[in-house]
C-alpha atoms as a PDB file:
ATOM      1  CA  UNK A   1    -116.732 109.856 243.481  1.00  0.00           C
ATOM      2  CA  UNK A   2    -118.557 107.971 246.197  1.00  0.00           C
ATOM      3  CA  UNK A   3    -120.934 105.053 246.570  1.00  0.00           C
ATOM      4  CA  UNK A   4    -123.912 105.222 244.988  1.00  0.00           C
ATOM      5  CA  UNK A   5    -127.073 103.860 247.323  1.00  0.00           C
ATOM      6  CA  UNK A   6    -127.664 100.781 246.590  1.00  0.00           C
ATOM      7  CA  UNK A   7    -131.873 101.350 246.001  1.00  0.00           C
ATOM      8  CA  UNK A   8    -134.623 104.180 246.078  1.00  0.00           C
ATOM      9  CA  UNK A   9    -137.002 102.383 247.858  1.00  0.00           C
ATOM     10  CA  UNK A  10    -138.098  99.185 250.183  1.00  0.00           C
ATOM     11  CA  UNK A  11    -139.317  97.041 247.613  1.00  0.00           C
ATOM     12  CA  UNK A  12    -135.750  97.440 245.370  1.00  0.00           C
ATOM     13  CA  UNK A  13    -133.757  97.275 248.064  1.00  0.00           C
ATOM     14  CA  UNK A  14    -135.844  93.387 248.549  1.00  0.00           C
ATOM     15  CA  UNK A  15    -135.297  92.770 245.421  1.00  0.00           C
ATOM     16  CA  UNK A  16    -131.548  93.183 245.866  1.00  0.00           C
ATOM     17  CA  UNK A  17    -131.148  91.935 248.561  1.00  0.00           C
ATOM     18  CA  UNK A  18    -132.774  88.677 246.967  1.00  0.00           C
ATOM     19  CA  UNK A  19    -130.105  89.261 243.993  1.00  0.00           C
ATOM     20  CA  UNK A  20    -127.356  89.179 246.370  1.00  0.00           C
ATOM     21  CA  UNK A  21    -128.611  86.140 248.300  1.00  0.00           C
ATOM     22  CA  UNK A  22    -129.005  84.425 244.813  1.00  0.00           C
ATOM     23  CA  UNK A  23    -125.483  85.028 243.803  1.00  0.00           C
ATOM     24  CA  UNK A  24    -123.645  83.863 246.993  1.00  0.00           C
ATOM     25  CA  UNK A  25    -126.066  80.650 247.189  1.00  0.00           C
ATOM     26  CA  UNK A  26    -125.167  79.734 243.152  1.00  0.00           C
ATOM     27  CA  UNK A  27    -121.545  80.594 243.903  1.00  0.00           C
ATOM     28  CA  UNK A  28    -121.210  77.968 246.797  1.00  0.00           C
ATOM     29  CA  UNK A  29    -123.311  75.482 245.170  1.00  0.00           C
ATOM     30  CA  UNK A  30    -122.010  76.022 241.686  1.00  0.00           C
ATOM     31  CA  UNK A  31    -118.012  78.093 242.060  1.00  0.00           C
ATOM     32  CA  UNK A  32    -119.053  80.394 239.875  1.00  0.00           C
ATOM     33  CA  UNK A  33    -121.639  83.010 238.995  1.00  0.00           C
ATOM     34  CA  UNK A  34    -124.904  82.517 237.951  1.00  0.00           C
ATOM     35  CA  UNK A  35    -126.708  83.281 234.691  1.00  0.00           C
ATOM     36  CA  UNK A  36    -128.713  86.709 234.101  1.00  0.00           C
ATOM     37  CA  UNK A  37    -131.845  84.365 233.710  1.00  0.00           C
ATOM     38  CA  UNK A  38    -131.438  82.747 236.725  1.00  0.00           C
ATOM     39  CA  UNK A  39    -131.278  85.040 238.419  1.00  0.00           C
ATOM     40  CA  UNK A  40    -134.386  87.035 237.234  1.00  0.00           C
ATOM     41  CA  UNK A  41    -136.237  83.619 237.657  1.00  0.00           C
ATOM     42  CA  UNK A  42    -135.051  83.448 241.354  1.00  0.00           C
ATOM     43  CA  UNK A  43    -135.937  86.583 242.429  1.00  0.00           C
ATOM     44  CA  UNK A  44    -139.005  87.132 240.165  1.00  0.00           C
ATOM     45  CA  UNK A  45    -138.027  89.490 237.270  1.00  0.00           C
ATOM     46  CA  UNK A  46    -138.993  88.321 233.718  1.00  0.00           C
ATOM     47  CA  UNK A  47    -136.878  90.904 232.161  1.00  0.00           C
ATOM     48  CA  UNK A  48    -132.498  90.081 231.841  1.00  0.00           C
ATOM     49  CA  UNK A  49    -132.550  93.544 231.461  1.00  0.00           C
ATOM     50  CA  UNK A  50    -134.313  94.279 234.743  1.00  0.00           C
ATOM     51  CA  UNK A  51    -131.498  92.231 236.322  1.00  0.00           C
ATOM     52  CA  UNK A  52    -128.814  94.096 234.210  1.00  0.00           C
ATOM     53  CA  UNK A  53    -130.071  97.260 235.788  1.00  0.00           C
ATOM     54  CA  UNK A  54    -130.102  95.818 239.630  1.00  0.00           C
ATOM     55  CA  UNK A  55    -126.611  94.518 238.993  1.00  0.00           C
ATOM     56  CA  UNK A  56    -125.456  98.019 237.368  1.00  0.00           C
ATOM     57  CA  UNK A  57    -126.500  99.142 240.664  1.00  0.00           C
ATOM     58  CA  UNK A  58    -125.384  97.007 243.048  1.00  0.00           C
ATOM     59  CA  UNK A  59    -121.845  97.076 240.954  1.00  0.00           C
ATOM     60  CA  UNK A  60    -121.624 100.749 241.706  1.00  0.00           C
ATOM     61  CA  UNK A  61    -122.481 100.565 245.317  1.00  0.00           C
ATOM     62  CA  UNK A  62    -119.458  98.017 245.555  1.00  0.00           C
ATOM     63  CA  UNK A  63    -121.467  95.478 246.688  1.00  0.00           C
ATOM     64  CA  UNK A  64    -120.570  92.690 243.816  1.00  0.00           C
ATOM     65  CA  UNK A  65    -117.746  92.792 241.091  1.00  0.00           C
ATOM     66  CA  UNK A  66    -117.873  92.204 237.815  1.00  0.00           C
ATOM     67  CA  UNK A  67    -115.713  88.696 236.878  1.00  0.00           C
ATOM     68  CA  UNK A  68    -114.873  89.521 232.855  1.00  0.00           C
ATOM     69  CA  UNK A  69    -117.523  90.739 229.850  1.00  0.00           C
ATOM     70  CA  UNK A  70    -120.070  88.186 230.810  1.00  0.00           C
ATOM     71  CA  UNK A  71    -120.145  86.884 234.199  1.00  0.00           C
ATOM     72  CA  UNK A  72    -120.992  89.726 236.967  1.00  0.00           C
ATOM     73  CA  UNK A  73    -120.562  88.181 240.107  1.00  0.00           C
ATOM     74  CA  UNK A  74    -118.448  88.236 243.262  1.00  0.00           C
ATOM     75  CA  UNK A  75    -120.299  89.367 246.522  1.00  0.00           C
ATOM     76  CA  UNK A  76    -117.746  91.781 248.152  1.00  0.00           C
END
């Protein structure tokens, strides 16, 4: 199986790209992952599942890993 791309357009590849930046700013302010909400308020997205999907995607393109059941977050 290979790497899935990590978006289907400009505007969710942004968007990820914001997710990512996000995570690695919490992570070096905070050690460790930030919260779903968080993030959605960071980056604009009023839905946690909305950021459930990006990070479903950006875990199968390898760019983060998920840290146990709850926490999702190591930028590779």
């Amino acid at each position: 199986m290979g790497r899935q791309p990590l978006c289907d357009s400009f505007s969710t590849f942004d968007r990820q790209l914001g997710i990512l930046r996000c995570i690695s700013e919490w992570i070096a302010e905070y050690g460790k992952a930030p919260p779903i909400r968080e993030i959605g308020r960071q980056v604009g997205l009023s839905s946690s599942s909305s950021v459930a999907y990006h990070l479903a995607r950006l875990e199968a393109a390898g760019a983060i890993k998920r840290m146990g059941r709850r926490r999702f977050c190591r930028p590779n």
